[in-house]
C-alpha atoms as a PDB file:
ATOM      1  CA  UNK A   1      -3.320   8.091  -7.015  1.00  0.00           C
ATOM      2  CA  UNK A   2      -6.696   7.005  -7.429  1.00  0.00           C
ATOM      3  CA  UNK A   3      -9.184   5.857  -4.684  1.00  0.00           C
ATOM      4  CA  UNK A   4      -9.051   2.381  -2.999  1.00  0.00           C
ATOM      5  CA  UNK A   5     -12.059   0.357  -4.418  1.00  0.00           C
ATOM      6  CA  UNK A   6     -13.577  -1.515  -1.698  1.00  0.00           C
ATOM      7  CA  UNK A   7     -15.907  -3.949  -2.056  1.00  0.00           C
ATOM      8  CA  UNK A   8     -18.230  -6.080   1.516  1.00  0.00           C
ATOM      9  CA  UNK A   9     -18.935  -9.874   1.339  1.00  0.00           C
ATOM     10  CA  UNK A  10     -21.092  -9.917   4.797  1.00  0.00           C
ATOM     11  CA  UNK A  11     -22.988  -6.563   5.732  1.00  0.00           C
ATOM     12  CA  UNK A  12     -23.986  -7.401   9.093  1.00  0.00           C
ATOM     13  CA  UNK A  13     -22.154  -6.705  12.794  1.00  0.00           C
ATOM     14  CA  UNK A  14     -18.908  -5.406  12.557  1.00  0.00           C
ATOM     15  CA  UNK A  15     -19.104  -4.383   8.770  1.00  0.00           C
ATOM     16  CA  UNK A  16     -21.371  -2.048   9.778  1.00  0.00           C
ATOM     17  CA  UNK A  17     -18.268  -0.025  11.493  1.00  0.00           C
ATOM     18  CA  UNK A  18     -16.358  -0.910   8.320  1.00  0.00           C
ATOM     19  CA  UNK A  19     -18.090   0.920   6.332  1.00  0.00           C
ATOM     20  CA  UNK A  20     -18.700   3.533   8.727  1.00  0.00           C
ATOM     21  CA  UNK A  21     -14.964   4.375   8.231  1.00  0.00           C
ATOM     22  CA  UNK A  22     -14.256   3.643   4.224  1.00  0.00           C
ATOM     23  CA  UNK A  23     -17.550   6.048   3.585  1.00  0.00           C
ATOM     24  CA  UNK A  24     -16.129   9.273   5.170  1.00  0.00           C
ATOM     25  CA  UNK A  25     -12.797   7.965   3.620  1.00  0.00           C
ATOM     26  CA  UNK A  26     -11.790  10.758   1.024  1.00  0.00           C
ATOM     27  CA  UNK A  27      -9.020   8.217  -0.226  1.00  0.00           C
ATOM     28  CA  UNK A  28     -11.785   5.416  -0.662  1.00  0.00           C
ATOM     29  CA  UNK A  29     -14.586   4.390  -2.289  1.00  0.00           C
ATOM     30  CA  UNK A  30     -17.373   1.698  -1.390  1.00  0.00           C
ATOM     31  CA  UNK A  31     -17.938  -0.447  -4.920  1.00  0.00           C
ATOM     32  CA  UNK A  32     -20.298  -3.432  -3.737  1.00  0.00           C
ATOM     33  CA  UNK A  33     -21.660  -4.935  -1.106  1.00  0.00           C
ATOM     34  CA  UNK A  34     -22.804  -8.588  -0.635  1.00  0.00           C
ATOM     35  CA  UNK A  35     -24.972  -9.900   1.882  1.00  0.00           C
ATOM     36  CA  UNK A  36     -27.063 -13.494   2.040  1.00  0.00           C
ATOM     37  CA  UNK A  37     -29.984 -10.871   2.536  1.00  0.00           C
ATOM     38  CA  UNK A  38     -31.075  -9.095  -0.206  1.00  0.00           C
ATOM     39  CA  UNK A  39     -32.823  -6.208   1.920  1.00  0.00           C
ATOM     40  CA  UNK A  40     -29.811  -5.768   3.962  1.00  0.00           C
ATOM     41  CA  UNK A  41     -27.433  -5.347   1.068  1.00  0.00           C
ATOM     42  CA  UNK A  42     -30.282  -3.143  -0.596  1.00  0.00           C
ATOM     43  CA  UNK A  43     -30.253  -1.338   2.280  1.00  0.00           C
ATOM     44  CA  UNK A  44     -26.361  -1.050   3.439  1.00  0.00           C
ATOM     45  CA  UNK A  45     -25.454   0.097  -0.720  1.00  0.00           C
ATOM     46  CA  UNK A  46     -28.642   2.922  -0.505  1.00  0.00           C
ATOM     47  CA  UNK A  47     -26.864   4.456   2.515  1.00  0.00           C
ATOM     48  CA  UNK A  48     -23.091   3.663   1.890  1.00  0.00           C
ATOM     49  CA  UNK A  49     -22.535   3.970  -1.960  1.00  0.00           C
ATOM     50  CA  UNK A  50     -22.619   0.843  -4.120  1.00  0.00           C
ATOM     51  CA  UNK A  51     -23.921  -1.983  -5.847  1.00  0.00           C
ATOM     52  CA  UNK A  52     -26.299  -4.416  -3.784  1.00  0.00           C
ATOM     53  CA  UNK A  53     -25.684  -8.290  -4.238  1.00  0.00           C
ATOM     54  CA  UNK A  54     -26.520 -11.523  -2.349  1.00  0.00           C
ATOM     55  CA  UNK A  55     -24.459 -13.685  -4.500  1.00  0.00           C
ATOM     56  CA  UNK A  56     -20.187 -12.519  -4.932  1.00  0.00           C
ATOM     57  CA  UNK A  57     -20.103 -14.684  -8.216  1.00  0.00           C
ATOM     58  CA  UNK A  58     -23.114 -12.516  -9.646  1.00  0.00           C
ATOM     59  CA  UNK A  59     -20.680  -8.920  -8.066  1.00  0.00           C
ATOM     60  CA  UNK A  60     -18.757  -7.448 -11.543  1.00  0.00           C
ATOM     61  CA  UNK A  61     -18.361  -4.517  -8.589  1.00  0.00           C
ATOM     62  CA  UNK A  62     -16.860  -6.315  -5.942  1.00  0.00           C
ATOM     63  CA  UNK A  63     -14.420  -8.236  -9.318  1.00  0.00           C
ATOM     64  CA  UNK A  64     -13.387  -4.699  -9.509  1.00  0.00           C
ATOM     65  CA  UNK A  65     -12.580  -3.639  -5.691  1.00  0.00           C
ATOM     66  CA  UNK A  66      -8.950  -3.253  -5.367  1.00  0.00           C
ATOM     67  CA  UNK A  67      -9.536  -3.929  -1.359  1.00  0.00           C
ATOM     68  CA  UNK A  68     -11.973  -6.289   0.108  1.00  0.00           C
ATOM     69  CA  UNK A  69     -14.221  -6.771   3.807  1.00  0.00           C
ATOM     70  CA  UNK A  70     -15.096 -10.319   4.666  1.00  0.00           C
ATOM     71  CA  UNK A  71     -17.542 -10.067   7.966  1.00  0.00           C
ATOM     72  CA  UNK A  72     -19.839 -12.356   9.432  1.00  0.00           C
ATOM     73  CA  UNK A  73     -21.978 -12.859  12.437  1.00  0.00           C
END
């Protein structure tokens, strides 16, 4: 069985947490992460794993998560 692809619309607050967990996850994988602010998505995919994105409709990672994250503030 292969990994569970998951993909972050919202990095802020609680997501933080989120991906926290799914990064020390050995069964899981962080694909994409989407945040209305560029730096913080930057940011959040440089530490966690990923592709950065402000826009989900712009994401081909986060088309491809098998498991998605929806946070906001």
């Amino acid at each position: 069985m292969g990994k569970v692809r998951v993909g972050f619309v919202g990095a802020g607050g609680i997501a933080n947490v989120h991906l926290q967990h799914v990064s020390k996850n050995e069964m899981a994988e962080v694909m994409a992460i989407c945040d209305i602010h560029k730096e913080t998505s930057l940011q959040k995919a440089k530490e966690y794993g990923g592709s950065a994105y402000t826009n989900v409709d712009g994401g081909t990672e986060i088309n491809k998560a098998s498991n998605g994250s929806f946070s906001s503030k």
